[in-house]
PDB file of N, CA and C in Angstrom:
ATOM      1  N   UNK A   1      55.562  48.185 -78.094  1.00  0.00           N
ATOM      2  CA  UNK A   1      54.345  48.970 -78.153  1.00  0.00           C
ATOM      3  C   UNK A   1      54.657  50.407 -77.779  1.00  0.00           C
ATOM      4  N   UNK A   2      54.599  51.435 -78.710  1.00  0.00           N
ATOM      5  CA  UNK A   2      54.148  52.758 -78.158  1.00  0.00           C
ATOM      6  C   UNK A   2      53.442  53.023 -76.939  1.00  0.00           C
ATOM      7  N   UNK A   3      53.951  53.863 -76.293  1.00  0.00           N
ATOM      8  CA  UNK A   3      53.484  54.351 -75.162  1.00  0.00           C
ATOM      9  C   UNK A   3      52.908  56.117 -76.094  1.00  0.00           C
ATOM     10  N   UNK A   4      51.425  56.611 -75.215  1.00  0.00           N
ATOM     11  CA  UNK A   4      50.688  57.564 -75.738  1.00  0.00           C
ATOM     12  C   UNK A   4      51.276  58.760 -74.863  1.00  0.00           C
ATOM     13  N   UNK A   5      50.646  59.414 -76.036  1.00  0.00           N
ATOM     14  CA  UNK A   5      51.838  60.668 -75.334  1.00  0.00           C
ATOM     15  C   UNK A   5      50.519  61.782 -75.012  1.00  0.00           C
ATOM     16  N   UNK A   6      50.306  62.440 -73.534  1.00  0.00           N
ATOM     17  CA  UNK A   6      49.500  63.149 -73.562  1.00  0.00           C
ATOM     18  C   UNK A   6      49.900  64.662 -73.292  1.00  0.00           C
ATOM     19  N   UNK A   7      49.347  65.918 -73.559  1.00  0.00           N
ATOM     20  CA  UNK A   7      49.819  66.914 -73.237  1.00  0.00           C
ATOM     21  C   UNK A   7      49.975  66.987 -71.372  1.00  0.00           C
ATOM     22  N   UNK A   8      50.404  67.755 -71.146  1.00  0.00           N
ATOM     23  CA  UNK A   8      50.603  67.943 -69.179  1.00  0.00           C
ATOM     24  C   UNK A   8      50.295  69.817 -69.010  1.00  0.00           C
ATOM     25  N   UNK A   9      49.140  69.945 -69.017  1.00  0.00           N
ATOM     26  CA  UNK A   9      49.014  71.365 -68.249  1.00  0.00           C
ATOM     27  C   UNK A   9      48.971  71.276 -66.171  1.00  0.00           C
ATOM     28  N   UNK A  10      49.071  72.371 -65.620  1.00  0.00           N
ATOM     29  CA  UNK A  10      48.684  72.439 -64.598  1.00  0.00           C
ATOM     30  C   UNK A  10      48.106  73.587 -64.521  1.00  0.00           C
ATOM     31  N   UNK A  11      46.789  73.312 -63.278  1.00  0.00           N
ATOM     32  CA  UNK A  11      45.724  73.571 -63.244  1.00  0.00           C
ATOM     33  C   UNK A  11      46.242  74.977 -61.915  1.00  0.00           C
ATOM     34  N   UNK A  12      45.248  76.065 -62.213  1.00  0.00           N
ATOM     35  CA  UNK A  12      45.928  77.659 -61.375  1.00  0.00           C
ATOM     36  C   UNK A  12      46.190  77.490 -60.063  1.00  0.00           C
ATOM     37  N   UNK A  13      45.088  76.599 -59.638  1.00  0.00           N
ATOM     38  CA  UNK A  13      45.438  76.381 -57.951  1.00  0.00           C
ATOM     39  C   UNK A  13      46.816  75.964 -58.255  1.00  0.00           C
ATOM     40  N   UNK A  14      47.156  74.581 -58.814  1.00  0.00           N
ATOM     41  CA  UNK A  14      48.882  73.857 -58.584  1.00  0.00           C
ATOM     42  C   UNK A  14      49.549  75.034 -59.011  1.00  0.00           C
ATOM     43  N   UNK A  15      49.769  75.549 -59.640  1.00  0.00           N
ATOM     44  CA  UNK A  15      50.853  76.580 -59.739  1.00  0.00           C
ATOM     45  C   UNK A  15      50.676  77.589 -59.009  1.00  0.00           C
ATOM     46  N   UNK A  16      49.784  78.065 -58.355  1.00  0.00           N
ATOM     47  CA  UNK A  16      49.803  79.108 -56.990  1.00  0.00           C
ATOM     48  C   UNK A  16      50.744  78.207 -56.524  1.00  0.00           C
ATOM     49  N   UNK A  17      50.007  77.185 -55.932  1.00  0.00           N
ATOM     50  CA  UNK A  17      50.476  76.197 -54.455  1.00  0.00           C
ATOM     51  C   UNK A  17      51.942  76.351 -54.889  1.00  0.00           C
ATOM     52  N   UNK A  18      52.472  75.593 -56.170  1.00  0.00           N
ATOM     53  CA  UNK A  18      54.251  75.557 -56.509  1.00  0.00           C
ATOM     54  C   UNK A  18      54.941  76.775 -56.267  1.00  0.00           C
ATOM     55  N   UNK A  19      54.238  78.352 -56.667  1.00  0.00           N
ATOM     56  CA  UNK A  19      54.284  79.192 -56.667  1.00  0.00           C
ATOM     57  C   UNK A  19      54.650  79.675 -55.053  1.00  0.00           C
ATOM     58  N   UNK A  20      54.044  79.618 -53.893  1.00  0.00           N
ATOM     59  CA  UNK A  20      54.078  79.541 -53.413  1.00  0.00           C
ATOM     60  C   UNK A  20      55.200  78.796 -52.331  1.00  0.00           C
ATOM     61  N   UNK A  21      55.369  77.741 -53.067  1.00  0.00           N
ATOM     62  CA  UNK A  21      56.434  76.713 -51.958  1.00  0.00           C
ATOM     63  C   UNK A  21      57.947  77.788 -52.582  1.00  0.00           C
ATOM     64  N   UNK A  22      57.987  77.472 -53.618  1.00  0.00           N
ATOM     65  CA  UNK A  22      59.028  78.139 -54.154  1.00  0.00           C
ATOM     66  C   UNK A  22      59.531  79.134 -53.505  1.00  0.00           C
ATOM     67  N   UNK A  23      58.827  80.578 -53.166  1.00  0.00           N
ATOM     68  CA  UNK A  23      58.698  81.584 -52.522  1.00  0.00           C
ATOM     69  C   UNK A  23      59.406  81.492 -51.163  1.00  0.00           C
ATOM     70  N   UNK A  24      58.303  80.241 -50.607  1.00  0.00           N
ATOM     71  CA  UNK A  24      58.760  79.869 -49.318  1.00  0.00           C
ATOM     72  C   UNK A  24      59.897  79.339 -49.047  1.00  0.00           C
ATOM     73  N   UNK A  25      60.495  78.490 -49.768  1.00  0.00           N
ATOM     74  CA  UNK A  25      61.568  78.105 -49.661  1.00  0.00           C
ATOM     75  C   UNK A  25      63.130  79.170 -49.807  1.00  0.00           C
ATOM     76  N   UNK A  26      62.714  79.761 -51.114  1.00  0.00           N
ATOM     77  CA  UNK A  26      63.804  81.008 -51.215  1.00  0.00           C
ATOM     78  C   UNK A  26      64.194  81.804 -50.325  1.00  0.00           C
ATOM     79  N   UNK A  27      63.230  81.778 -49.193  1.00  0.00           N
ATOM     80  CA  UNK A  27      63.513  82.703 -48.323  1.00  0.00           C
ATOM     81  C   UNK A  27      65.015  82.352 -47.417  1.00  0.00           C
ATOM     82  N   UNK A  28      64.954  80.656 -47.603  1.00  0.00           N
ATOM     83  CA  UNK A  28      66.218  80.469 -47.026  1.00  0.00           C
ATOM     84  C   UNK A  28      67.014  80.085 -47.700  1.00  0.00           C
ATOM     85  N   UNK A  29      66.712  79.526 -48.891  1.00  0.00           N
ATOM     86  CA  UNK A  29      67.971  78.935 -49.801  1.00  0.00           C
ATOM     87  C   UNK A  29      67.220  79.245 -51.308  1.00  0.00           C
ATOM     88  N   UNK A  30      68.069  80.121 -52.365  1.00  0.00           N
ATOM     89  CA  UNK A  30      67.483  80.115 -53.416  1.00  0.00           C
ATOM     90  C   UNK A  30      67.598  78.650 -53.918  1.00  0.00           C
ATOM     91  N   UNK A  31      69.016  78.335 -53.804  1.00  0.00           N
ATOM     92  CA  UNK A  31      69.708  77.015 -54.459  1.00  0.00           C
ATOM     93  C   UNK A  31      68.431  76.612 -54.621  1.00  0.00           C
ATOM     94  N   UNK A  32      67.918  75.887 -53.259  1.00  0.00           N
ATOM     95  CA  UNK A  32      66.701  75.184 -52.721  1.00  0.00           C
ATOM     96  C   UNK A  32      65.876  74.970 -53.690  1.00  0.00           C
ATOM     97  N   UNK A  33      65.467  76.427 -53.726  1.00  0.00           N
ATOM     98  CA  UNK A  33      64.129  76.487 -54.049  1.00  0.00           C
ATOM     99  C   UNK A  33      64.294  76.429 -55.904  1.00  0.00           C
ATOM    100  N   UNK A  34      65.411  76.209 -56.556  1.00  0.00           N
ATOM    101  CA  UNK A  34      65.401  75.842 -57.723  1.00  0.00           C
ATOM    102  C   UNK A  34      65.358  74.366 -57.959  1.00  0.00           C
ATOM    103  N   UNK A  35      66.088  74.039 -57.556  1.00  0.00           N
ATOM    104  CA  UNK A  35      66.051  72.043 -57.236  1.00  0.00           C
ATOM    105  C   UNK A  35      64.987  71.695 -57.078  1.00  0.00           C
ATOM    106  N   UNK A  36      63.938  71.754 -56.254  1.00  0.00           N
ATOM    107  CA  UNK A  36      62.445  71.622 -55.876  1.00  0.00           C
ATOM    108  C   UNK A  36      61.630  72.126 -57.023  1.00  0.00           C
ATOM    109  N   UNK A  37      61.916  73.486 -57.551  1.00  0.00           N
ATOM    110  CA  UNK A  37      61.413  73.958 -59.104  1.00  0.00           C
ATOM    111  C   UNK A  37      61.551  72.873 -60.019  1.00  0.00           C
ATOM    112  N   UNK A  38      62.968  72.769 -60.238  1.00  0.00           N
ATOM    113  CA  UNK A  38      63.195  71.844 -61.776  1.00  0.00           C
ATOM    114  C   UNK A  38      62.773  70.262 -61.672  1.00  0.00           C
ATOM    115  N   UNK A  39      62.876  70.022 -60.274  1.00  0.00           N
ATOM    116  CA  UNK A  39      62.582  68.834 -59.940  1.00  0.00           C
ATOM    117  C   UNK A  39      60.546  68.447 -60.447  1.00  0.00           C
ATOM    118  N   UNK A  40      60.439  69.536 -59.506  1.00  0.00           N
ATOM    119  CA  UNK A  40      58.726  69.687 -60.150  1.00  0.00           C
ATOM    120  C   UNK A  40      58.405  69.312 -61.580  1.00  0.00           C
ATOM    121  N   UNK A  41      59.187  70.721 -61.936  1.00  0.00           N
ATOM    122  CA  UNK A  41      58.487  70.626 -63.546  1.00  0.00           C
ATOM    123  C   UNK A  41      59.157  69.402 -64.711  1.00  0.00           C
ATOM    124  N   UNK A  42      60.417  68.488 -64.037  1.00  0.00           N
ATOM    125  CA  UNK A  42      60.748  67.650 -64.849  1.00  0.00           C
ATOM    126  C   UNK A  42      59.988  66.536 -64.285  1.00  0.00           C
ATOM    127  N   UNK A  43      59.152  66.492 -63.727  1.00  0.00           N
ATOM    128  CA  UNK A  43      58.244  65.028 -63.289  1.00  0.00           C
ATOM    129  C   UNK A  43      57.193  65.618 -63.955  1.00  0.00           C
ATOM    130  N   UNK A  44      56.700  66.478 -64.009  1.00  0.00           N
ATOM    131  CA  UNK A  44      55.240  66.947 -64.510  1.00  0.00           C
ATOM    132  C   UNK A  44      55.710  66.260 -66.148  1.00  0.00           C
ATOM    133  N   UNK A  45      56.441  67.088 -66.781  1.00  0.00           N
ATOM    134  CA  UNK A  45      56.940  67.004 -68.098  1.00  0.00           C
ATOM    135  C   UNK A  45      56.881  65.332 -68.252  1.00  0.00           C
ATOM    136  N   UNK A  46      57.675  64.622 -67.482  1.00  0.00           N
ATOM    137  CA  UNK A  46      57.670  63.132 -67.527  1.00  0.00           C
ATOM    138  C   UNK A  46      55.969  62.500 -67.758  1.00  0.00           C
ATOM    139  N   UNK A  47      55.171  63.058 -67.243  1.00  0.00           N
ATOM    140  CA  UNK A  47      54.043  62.440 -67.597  1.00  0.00           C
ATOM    141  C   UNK A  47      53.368  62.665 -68.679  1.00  0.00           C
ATOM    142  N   UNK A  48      53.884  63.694 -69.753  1.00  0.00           N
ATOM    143  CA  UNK A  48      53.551  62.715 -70.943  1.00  0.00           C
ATOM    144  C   UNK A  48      53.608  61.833 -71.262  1.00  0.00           C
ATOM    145  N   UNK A  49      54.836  61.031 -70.848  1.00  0.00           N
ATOM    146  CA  UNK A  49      54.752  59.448 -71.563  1.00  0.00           C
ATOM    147  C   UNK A  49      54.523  58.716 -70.397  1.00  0.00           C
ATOM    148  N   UNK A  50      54.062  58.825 -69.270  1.00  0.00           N
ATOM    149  CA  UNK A  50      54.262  57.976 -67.945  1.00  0.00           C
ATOM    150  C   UNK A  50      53.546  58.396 -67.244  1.00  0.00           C
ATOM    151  N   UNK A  51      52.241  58.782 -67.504  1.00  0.00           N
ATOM    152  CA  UNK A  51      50.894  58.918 -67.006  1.00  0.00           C
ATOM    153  C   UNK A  51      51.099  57.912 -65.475  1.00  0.00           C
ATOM    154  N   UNK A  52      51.020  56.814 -66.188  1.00  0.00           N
ATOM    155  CA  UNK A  52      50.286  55.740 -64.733  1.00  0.00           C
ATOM    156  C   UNK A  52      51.621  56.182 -63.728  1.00  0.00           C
ATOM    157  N   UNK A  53      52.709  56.113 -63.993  1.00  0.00           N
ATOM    158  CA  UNK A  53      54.051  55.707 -62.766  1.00  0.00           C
ATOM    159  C   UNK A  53      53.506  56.754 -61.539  1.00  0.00           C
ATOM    160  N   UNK A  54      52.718  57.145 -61.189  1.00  0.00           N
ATOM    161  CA  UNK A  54      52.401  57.856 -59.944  1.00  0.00           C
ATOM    162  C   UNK A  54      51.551  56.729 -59.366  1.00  0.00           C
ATOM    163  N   UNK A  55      51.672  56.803 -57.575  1.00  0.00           N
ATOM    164  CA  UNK A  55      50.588  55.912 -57.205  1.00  0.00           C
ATOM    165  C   UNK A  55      48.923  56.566 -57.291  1.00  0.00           C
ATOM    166  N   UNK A  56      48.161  55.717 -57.048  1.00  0.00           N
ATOM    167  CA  UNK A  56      46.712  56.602 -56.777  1.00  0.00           C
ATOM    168  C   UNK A  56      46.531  57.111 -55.596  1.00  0.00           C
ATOM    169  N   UNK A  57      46.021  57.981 -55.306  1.00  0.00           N
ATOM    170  CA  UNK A  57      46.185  58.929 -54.445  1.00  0.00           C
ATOM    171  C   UNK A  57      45.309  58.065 -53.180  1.00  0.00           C
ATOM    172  N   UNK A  58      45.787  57.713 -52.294  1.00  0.00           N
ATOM    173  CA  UNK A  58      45.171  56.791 -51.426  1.00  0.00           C
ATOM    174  C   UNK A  58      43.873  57.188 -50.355  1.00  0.00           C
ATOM    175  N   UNK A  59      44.006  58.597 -50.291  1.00  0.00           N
ATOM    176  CA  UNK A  59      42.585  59.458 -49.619  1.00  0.00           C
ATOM    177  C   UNK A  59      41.136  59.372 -50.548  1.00  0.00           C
ATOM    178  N   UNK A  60      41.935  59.326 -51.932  1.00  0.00           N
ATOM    179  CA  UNK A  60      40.771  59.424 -53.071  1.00  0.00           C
ATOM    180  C   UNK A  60      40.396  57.939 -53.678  1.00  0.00           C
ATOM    181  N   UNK A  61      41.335  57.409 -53.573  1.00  0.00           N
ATOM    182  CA  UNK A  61      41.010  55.936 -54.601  1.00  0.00           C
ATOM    183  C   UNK A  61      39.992  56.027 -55.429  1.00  0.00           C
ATOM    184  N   UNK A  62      40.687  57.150 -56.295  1.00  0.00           N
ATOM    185  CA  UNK A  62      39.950  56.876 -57.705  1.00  0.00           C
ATOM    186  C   UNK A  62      41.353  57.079 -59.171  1.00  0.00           C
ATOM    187  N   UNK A  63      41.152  55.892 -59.569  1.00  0.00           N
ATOM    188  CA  UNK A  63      42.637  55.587 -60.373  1.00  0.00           C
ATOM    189  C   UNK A  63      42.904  56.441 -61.646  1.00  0.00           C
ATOM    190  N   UNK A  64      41.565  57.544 -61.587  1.00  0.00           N
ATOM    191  CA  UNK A  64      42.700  58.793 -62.724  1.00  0.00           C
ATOM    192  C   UNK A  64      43.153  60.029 -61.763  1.00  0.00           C
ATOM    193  N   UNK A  65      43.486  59.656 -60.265  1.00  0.00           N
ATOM    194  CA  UNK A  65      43.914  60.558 -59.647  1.00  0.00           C
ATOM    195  C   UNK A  65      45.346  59.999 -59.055  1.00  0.00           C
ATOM    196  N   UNK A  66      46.456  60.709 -59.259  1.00  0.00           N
ATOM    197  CA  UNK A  66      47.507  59.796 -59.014  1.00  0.00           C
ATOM    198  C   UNK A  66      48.266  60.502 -58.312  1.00  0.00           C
ATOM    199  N   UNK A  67      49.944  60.559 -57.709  1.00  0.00           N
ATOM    200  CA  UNK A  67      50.539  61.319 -57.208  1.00  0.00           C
ATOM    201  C   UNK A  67      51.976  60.379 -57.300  1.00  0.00           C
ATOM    202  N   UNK A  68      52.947  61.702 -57.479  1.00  0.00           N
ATOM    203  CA  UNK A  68      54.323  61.221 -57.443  1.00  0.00           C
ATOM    204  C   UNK A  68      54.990  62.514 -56.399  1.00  0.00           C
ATOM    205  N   UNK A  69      56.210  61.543 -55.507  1.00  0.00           N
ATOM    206  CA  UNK A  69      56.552  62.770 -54.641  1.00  0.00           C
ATOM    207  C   UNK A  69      57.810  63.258 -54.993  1.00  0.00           C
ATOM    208  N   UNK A  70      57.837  64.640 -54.643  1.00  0.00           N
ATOM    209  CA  UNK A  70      58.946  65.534 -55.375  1.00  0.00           C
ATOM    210  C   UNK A  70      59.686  66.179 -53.772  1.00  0.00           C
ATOM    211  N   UNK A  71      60.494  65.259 -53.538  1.00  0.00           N
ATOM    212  CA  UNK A  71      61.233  65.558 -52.039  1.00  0.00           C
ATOM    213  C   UNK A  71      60.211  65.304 -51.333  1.00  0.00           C
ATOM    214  N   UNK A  72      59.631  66.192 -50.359  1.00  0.00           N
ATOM    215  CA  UNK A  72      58.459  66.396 -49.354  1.00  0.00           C
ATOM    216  C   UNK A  72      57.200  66.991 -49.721  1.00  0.00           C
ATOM    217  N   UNK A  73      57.228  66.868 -51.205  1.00  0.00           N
ATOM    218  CA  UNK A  73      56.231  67.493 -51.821  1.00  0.00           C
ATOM    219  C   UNK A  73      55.000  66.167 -52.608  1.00  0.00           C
ATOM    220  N   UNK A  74      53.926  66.389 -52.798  1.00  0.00           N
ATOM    221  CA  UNK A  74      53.234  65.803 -53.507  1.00  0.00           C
ATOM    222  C   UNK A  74      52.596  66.326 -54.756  1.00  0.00           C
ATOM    223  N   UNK A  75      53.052  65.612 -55.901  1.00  0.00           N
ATOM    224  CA  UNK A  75      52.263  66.352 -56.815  1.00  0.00           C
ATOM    225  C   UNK A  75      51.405  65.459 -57.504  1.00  0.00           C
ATOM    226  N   UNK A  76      50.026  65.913 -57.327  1.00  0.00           N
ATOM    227  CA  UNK A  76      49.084  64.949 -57.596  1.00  0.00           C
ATOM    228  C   UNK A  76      48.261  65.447 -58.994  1.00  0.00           C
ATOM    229  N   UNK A  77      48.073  64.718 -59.854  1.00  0.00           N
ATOM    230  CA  UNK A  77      47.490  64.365 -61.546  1.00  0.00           C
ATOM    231  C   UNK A  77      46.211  63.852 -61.511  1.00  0.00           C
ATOM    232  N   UNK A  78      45.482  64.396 -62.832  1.00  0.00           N
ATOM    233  CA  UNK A  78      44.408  63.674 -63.384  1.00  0.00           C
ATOM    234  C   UNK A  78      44.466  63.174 -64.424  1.00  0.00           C
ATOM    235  N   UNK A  79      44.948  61.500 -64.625  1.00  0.00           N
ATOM    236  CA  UNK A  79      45.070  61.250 -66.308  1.00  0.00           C
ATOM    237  C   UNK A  79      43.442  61.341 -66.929  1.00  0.00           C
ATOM    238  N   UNK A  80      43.625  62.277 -68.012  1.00  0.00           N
ATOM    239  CA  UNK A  80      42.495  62.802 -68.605  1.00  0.00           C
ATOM    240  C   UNK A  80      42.838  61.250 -70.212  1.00  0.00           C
ATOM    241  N   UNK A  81      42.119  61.629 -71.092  1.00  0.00           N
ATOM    242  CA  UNK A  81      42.528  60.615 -72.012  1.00  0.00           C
ATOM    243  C   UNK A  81      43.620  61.470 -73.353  1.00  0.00           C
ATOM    244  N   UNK A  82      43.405  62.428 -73.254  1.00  0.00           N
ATOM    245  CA  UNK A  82      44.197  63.353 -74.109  1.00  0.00           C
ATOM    246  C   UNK A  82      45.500  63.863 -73.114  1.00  0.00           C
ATOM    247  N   UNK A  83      45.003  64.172 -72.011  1.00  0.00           N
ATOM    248  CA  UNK A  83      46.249  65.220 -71.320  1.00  0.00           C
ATOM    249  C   UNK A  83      45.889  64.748 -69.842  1.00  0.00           C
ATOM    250  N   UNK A  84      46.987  64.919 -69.034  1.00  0.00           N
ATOM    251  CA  UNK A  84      47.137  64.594 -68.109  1.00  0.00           C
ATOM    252  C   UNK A  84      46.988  65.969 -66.888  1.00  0.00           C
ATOM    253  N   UNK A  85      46.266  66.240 -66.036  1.00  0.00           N
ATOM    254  CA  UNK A  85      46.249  67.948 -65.884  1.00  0.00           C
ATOM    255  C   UNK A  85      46.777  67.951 -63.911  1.00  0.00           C
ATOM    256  N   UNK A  86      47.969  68.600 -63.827  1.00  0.00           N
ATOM    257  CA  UNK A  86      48.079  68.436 -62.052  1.00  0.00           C
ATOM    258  C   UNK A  86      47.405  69.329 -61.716  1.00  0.00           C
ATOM    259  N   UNK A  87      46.676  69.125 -61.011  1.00  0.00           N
ATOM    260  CA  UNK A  87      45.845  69.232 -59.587  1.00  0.00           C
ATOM    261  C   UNK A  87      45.964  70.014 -58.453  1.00  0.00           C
ATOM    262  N   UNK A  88      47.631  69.530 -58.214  1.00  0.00           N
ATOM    263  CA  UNK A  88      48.018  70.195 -56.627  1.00  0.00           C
ATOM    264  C   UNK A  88      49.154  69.780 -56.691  1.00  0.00           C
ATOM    265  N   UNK A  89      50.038  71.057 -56.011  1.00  0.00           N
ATOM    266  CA  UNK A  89      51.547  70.737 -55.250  1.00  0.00           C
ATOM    267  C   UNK A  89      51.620  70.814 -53.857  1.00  0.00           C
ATOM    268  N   UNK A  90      51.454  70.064 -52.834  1.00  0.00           N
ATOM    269  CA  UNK A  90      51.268  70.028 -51.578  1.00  0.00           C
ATOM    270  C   UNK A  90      52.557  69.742 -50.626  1.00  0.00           C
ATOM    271  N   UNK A  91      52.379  70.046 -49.591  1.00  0.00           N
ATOM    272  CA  UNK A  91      53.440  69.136 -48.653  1.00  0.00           C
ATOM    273  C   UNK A  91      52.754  68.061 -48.370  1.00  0.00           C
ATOM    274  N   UNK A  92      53.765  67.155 -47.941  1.00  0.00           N
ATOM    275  CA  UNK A  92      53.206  65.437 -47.838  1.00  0.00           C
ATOM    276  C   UNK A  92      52.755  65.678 -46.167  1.00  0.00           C
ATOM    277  N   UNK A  93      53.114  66.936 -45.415  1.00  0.00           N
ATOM    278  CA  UNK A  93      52.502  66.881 -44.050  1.00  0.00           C
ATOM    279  C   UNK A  93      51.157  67.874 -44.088  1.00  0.00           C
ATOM    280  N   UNK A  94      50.563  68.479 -45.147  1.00  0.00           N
ATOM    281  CA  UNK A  94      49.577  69.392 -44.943  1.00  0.00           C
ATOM    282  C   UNK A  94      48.497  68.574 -44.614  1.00  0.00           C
ATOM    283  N   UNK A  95      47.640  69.245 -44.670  1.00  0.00           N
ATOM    284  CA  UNK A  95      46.466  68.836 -44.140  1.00  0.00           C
ATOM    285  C   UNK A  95      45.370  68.545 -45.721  1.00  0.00           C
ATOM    286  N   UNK A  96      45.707  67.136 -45.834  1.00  0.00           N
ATOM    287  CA  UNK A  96      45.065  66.782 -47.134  1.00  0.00           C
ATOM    288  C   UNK A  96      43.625  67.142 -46.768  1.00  0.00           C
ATOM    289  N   UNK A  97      42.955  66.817 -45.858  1.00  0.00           N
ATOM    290  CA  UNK A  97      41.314  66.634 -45.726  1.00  0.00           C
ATOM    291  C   UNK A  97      41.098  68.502 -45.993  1.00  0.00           C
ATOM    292  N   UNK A  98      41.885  69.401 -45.825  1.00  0.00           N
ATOM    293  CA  UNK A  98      41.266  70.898 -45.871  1.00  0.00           C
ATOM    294  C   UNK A  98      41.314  70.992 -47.574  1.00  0.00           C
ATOM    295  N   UNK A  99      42.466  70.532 -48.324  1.00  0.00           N
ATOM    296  CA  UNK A  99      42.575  70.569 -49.718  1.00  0.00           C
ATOM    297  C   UNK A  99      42.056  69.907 -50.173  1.00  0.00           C
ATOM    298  N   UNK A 100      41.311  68.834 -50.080  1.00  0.00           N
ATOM    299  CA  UNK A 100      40.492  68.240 -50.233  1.00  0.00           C
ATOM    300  C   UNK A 100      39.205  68.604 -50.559  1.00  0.00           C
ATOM    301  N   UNK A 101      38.691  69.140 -49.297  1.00  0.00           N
ATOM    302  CA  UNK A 101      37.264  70.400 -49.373  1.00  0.00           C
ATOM    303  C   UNK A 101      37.167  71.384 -50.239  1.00  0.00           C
ATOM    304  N   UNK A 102      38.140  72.125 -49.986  1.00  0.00           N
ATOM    305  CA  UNK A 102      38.200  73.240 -51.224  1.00  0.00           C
ATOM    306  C   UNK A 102      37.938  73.004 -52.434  1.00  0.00           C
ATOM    307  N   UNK A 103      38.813  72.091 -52.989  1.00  0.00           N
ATOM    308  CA  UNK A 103      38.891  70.897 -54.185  1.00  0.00           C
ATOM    309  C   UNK A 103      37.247  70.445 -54.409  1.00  0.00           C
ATOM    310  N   UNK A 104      36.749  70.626 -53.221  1.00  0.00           N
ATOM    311  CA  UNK A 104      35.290  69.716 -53.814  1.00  0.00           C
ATOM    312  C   UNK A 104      35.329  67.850 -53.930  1.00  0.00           C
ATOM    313  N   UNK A 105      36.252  67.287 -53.656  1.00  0.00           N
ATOM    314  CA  UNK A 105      36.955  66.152 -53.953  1.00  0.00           C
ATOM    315  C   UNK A 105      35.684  65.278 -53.194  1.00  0.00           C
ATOM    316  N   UNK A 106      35.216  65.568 -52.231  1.00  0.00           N
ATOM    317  CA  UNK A 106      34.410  64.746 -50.718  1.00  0.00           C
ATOM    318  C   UNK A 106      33.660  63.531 -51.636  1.00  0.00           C
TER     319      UNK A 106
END
């Protein structure tokens, strides 16, 4: 059986946030902060065909919200039925309940 192939945008907040870690990280290791880059964007890319392989995001339990972790990072998805759109690049120690709010998620 074919597996469906959906487009993968990310949404301005996630690419600040990636935007951001990146930044942060370079400050001490570019190396770093490319590995964590390519690493990102080759899992994002992966969910065209592999929508579900993220778990559901366990704060939200709602199953078109998912997340796969990228080192110490979380990058969390909305499988849409056409495209799959990330959400957020977080640390796995931030403070989900503040990104959360912002998000409107409650």
């Amino acid at each position: 059986m074919a597996s469906r192939v959906r487009s993968v945008v990310w949404s301005e907040s996630a690419q600040r946030s990636l935007d951001e870690v990146i930044h942060y990280i370079a400050n001490d290791s570019r190396s770093a902060a490319g590995r964590v880059l390519e690493a990102a964007l080759d899992v994002a890319a992966s969910l065209t065909r592999l929508s579900a392989r993220g778990r559901v995001v366990p704060e939200l339990d709602d199953p078109a919200i998912r997340e796969v972790f990228v080192f110490d990072y979380r990058l969390m998805y909305r499988v849409e039925e056409t495209r799959v759109v990330v959400v957020a690049f977080l640390h796995g120690a931030r403070d989900f309940a503040n990104w959360r709010t912002k998000q409107g998620l409650e």
